[in-house]
PDB file of N, CA and C in Angstrom:
ATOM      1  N   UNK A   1     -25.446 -12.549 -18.255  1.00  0.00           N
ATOM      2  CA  UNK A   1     -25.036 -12.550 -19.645  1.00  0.00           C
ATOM      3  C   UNK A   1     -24.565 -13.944 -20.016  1.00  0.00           C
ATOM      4  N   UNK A   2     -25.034 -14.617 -20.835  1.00  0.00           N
ATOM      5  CA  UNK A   2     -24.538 -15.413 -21.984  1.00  0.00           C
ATOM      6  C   UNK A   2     -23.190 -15.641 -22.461  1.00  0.00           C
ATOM      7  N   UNK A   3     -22.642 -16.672 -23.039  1.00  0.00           N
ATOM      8  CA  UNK A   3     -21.120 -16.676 -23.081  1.00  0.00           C
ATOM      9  C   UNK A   3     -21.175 -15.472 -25.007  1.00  0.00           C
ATOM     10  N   UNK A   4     -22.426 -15.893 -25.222  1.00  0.00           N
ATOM     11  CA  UNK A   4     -22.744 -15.106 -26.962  1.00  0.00           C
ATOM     12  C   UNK A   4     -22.675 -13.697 -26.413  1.00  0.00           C
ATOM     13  N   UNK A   5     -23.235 -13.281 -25.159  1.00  0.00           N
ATOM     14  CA  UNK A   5     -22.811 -11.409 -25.247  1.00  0.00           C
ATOM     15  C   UNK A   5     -21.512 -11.332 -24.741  1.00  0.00           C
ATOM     16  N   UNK A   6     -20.672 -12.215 -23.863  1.00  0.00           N
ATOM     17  CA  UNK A   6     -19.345 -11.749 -23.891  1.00  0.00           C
ATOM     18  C   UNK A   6     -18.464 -11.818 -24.939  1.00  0.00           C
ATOM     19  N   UNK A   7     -18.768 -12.744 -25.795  1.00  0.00           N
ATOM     20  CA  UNK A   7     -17.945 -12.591 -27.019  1.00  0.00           C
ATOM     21  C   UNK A   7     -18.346 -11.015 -27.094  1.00  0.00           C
ATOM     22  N   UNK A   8     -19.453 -10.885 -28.066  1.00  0.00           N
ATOM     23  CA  UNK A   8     -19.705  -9.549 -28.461  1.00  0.00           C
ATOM     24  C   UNK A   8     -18.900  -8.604 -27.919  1.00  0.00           C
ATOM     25  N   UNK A   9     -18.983  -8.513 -26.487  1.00  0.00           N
ATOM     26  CA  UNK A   9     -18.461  -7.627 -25.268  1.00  0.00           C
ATOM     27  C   UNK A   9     -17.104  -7.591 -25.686  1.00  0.00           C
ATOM     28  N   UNK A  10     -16.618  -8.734 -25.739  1.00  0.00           N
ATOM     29  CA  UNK A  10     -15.074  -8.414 -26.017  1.00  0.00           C
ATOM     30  C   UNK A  10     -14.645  -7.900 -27.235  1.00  0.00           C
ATOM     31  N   UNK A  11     -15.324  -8.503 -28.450  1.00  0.00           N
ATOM     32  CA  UNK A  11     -14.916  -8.123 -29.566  1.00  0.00           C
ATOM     33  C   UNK A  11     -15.036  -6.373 -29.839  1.00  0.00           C
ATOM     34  N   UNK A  12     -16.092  -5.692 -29.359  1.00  0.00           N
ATOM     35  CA  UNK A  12     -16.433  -4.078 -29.169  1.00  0.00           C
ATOM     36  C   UNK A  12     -15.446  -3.810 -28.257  1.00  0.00           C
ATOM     37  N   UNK A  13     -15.326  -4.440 -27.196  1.00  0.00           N
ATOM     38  CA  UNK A  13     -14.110  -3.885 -26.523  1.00  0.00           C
ATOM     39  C   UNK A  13     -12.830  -4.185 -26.743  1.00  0.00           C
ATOM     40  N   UNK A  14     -12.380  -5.170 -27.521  1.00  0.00           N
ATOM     41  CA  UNK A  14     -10.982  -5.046 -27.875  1.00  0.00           C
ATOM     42  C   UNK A  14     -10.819  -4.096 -29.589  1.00  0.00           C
ATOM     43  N   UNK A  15     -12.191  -4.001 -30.043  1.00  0.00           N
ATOM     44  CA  UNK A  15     -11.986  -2.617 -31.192  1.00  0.00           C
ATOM     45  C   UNK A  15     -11.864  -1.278 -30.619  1.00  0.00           C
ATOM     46  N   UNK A  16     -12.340  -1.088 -29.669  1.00  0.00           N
ATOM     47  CA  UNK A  16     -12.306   0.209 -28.970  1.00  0.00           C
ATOM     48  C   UNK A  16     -11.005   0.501 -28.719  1.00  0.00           C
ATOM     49  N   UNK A  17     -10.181  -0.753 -27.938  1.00  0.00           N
ATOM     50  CA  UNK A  17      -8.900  -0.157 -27.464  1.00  0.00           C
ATOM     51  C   UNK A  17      -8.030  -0.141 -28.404  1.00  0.00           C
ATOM     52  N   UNK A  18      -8.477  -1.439 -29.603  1.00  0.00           N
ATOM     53  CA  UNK A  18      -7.487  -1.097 -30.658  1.00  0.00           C
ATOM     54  C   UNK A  18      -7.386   0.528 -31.929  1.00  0.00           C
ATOM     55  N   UNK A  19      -8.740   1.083 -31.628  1.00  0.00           N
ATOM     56  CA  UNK A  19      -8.794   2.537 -31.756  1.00  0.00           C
ATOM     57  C   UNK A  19      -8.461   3.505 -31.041  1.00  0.00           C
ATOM     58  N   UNK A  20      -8.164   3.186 -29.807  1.00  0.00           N
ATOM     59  CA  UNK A  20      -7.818   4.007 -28.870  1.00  0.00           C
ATOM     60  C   UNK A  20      -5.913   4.142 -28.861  1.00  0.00           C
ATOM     61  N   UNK A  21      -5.660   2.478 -28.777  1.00  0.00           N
ATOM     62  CA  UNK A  21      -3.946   2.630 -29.374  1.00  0.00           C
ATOM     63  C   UNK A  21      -3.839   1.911 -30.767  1.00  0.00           C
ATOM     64  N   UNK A  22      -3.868   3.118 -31.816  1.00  0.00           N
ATOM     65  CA  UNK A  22      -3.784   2.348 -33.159  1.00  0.00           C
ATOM     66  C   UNK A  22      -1.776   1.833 -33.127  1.00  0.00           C
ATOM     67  N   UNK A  23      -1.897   0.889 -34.110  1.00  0.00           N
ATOM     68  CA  UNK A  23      -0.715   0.090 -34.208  1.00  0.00           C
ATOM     69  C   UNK A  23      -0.876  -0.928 -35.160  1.00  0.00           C
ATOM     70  N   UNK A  24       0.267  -1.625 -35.086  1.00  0.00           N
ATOM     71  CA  UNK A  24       0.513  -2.778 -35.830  1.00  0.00           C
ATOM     72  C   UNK A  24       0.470  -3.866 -34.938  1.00  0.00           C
ATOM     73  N   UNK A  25      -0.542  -4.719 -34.484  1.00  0.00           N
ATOM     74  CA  UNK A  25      -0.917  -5.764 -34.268  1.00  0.00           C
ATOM     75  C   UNK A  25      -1.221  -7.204 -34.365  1.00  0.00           C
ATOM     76  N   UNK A  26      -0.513  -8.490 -35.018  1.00  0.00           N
ATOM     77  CA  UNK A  26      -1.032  -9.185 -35.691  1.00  0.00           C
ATOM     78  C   UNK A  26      -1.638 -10.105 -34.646  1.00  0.00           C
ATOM     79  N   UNK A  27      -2.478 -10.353 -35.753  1.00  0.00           N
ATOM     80  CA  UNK A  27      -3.910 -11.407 -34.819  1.00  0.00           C
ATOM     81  C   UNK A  27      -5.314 -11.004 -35.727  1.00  0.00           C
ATOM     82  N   UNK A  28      -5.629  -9.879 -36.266  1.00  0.00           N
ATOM     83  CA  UNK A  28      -7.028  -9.658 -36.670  1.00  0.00           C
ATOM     84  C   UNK A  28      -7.627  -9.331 -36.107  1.00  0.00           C
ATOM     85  N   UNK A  29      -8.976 -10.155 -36.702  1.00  0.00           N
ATOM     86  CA  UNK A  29     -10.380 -10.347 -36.024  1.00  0.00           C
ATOM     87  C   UNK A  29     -10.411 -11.080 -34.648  1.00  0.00           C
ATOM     88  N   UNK A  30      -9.514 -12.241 -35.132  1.00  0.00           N
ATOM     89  CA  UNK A  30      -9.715 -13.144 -33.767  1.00  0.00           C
ATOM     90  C   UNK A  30      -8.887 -12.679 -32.962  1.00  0.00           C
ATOM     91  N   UNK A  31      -7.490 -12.404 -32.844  1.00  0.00           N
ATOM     92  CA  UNK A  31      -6.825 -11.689 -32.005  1.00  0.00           C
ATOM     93  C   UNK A  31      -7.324 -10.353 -31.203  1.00  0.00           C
ATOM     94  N   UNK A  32      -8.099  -9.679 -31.950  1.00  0.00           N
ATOM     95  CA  UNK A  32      -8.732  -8.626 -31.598  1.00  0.00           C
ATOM     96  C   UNK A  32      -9.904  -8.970 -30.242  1.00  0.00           C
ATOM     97  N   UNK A  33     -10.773 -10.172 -30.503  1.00  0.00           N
ATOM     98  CA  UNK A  33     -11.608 -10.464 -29.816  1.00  0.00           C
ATOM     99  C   UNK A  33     -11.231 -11.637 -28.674  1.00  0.00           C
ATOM    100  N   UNK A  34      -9.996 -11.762 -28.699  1.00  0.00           N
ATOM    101  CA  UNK A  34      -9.359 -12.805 -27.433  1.00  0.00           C
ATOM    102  C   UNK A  34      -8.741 -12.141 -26.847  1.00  0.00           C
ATOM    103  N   UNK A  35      -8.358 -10.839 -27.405  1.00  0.00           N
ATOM    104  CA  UNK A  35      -7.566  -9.767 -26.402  1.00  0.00           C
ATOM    105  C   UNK A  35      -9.151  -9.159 -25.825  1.00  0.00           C
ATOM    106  N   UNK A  36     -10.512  -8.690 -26.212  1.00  0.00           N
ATOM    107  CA  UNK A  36     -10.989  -7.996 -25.879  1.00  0.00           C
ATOM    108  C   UNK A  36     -11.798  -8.797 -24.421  1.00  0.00           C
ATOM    109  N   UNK A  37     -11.878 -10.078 -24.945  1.00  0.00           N
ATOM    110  CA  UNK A  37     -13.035 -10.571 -24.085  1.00  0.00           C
ATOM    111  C   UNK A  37     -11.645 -11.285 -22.442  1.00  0.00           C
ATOM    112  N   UNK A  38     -10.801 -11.517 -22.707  1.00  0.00           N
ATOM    113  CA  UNK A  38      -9.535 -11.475 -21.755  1.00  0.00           C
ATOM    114  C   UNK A  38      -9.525 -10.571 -20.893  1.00  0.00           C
ATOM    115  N   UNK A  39      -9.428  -9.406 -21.830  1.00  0.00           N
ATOM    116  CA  UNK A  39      -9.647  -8.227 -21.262  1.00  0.00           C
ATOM    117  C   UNK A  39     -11.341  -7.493 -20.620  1.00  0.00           C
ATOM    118  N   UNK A  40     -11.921  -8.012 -20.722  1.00  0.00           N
ATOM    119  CA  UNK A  40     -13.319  -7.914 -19.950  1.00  0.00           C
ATOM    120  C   UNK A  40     -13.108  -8.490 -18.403  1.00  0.00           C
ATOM    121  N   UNK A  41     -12.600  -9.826 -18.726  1.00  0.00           N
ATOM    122  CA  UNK A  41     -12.202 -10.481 -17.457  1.00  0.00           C
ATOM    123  C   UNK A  41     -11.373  -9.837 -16.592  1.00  0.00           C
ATOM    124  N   UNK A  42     -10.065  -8.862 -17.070  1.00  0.00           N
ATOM    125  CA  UNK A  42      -8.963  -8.758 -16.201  1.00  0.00           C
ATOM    126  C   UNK A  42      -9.879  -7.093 -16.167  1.00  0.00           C
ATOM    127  N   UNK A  43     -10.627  -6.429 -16.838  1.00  0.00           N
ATOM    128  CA  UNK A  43     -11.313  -5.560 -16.047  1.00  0.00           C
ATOM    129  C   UNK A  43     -12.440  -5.755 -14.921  1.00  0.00           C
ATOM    130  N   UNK A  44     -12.975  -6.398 -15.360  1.00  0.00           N
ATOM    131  CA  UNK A  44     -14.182  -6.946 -13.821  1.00  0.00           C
ATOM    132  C   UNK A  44     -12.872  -7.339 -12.624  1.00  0.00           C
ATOM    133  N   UNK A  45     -12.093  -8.258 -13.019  1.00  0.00           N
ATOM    134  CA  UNK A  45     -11.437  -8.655 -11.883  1.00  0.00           C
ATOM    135  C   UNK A  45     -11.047  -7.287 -11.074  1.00  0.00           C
ATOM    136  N   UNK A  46     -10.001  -6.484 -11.669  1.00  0.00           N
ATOM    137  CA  UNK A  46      -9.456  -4.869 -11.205  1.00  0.00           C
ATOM    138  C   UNK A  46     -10.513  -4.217 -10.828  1.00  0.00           C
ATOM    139  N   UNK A  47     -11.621  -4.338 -11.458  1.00  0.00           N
ATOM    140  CA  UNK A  47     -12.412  -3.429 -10.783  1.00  0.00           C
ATOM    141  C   UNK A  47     -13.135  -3.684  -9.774  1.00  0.00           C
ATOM    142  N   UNK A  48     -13.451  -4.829  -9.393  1.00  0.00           N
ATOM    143  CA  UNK A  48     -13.928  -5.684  -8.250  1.00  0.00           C
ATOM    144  C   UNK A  48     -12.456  -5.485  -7.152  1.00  0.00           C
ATOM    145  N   UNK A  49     -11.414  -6.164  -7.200  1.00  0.00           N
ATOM    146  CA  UNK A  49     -10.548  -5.956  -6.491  1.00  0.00           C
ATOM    147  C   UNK A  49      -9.795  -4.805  -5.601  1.00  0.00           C
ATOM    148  N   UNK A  50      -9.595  -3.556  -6.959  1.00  0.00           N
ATOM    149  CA  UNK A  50      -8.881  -2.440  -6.335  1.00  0.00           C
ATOM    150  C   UNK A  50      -9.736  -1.443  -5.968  1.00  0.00           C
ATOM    151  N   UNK A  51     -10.985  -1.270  -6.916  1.00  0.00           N
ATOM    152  CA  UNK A  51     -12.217  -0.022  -6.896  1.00  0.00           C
ATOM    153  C   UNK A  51     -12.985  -0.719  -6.094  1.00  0.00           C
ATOM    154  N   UNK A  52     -13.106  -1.729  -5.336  1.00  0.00           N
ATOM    155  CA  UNK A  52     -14.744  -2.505  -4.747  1.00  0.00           C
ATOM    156  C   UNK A  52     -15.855  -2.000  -5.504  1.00  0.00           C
ATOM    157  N   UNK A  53     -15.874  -2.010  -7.082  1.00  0.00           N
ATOM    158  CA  UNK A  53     -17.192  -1.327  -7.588  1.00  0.00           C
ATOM    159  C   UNK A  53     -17.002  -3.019  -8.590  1.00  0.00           C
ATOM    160  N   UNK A  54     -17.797  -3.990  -7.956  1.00  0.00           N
ATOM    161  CA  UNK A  54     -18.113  -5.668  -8.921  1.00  0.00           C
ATOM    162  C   UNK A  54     -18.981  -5.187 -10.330  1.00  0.00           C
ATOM    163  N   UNK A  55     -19.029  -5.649 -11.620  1.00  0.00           N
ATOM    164  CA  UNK A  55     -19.290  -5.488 -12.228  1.00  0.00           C
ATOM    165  C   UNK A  55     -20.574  -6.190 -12.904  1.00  0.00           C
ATOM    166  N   UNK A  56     -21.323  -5.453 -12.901  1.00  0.00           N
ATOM    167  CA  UNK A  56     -23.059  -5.666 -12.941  1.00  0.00           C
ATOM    168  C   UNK A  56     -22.878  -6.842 -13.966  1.00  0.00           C
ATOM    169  N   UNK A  57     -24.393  -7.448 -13.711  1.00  0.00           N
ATOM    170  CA  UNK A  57     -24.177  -8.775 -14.769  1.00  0.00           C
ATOM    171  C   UNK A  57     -24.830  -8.223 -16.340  1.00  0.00           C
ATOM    172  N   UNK A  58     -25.310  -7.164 -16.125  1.00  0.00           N
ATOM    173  CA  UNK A  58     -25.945  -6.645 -16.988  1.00  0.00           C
ATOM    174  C   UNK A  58     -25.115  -6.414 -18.608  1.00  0.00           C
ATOM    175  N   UNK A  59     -25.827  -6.520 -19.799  1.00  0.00           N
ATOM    176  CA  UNK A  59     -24.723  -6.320 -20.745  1.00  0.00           C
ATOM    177  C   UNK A  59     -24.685  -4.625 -21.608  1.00  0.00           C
ATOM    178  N   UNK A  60     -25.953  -3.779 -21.371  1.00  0.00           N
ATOM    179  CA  UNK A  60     -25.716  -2.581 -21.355  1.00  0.00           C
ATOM    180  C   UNK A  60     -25.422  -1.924 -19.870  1.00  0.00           C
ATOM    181  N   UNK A  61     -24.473  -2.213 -18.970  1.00  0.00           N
ATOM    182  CA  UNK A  61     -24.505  -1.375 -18.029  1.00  0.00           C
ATOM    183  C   UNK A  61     -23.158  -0.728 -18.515  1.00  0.00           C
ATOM    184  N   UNK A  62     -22.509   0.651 -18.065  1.00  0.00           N
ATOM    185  CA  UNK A  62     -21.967   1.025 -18.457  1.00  0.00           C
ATOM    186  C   UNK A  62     -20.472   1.071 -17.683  1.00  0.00           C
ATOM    187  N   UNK A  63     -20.821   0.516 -16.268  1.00  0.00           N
ATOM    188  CA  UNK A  63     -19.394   0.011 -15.830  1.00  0.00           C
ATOM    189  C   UNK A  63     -19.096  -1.071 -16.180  1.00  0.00           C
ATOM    190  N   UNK A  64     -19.993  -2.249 -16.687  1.00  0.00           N
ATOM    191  CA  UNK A  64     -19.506  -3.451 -17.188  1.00  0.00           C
ATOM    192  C   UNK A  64     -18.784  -3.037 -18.761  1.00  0.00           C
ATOM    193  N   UNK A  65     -18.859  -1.953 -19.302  1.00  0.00           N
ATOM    194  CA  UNK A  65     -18.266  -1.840 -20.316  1.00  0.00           C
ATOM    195  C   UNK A  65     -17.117  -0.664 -20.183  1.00  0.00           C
ATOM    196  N   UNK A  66     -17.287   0.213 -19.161  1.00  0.00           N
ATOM    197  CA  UNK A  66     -15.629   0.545 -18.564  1.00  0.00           C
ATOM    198  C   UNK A  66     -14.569  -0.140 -18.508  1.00  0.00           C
ATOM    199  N   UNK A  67     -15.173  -1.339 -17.635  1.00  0.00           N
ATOM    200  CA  UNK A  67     -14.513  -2.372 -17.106  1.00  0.00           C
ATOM    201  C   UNK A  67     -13.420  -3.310 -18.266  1.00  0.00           C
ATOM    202  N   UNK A  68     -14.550  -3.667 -19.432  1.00  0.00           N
ATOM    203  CA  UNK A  68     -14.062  -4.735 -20.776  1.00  0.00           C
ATOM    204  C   UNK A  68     -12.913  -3.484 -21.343  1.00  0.00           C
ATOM    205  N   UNK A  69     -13.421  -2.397 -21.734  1.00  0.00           N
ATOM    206  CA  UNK A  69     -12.837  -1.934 -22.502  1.00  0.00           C
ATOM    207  C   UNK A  69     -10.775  -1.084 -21.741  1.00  0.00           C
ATOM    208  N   UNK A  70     -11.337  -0.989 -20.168  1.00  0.00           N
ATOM    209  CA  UNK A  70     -10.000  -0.427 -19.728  1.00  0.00           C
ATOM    210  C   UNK A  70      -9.085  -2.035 -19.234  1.00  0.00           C
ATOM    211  N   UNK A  71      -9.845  -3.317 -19.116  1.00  0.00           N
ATOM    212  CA  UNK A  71      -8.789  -4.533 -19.520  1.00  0.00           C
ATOM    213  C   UNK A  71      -8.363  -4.944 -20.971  1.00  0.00           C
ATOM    214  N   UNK A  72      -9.043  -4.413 -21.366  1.00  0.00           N
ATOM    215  CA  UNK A  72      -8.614  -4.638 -22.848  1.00  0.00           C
ATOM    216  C   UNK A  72      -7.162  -3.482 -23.042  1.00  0.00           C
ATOM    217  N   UNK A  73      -7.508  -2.012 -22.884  1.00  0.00           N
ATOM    218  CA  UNK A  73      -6.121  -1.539 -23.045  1.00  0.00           C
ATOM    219  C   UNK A  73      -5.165  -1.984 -22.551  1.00  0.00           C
ATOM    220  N   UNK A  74      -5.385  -2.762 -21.281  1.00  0.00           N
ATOM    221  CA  UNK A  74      -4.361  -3.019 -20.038  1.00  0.00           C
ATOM    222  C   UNK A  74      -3.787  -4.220 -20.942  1.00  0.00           C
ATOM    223  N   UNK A  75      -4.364  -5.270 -21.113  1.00  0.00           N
ATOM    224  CA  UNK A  75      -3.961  -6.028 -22.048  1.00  0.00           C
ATOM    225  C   UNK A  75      -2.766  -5.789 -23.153  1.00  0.00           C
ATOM    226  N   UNK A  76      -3.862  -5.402 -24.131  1.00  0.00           N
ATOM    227  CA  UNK A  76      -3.329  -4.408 -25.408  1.00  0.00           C
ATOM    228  C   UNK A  76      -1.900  -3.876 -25.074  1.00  0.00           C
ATOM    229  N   UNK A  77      -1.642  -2.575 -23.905  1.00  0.00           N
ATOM    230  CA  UNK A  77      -0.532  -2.387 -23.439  1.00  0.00           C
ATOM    231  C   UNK A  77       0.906  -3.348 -22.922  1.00  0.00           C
ATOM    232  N   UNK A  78       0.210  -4.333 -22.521  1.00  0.00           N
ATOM    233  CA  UNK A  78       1.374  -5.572 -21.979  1.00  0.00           C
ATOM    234  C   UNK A  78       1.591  -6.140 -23.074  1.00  0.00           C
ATOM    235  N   UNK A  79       0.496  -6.667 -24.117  1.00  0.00           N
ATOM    236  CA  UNK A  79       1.067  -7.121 -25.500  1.00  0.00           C
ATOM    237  C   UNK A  79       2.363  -6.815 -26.121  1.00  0.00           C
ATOM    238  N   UNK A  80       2.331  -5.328 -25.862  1.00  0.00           N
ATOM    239  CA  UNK A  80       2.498  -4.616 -26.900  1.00  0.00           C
ATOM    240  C   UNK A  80       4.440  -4.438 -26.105  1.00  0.00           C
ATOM    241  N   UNK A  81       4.391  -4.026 -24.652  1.00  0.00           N
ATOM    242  CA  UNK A  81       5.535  -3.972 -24.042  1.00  0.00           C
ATOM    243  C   UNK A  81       6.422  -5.470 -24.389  1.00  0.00           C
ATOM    244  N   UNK A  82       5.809  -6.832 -24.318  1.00  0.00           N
ATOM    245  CA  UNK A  82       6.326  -7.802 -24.040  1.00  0.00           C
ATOM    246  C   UNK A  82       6.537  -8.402 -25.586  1.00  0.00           C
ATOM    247  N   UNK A  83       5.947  -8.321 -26.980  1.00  0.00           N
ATOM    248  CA  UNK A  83       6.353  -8.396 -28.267  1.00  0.00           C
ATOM    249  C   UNK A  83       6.658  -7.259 -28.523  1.00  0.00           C
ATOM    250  N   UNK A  84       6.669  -5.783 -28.694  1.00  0.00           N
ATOM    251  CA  UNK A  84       7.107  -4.859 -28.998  1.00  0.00           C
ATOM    252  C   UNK A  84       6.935  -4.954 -30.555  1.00  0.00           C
ATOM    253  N   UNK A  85       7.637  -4.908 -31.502  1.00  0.00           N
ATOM    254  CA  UNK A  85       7.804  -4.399 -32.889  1.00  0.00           C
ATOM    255  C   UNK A  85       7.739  -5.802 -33.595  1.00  0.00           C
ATOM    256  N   UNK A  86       7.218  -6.801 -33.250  1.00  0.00           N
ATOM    257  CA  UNK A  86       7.261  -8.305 -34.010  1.00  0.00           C
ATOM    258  C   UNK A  86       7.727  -8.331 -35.314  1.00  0.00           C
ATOM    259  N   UNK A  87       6.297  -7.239 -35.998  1.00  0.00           N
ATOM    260  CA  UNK A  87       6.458  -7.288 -37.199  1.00  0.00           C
ATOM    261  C   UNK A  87       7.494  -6.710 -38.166  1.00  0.00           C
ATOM    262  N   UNK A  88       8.177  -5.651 -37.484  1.00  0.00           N
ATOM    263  CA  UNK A  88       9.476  -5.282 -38.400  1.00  0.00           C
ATOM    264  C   UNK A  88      10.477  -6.098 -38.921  1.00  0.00           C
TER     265      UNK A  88
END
């Protein structure tokens, strides 16, 4: 894959998780897609590391998109513990 499908990759995967934990988030579009594609990375890494299942280079495979989308929550989640309520 191309550095143009990991963007993509991330940006679908950091919308996913931001549908998955709706909230108040600031960042957007771009925040959305630097958390997602971050989070692609820190899923291949976990999943290579703790599961020994490496993550295909492929850009429809469907553990490479397990992978983006459960670092992206993981992400998303630490964001969210370590700013908490910013915006109030």
């Amino acid at each position: 894959m191309g550095i143009v499908s990991w963007i993509i990759l991330g940006l679908v995967a950091g919308v996913i998780a931001k549908v998955l934990l709706p909230g108040r988030d600031p960042g957007g579009l771009i925040g959305t897609t630097l958390i997602g594609i971050a989070g692609a990375f820190v899923g291949g890494w976990l999943s290579a590391q703790f599961l020994d299942r490496p993550v295909a280079k492929d850009f429809f495979d469907l553990t490479t998109w397990g992978a983006a989308i459960g670092g992206s929550l993981v992400l998303l989640i630490v964001y969210r513990l370590l700013f908490g309520n910013s915006r109030d």
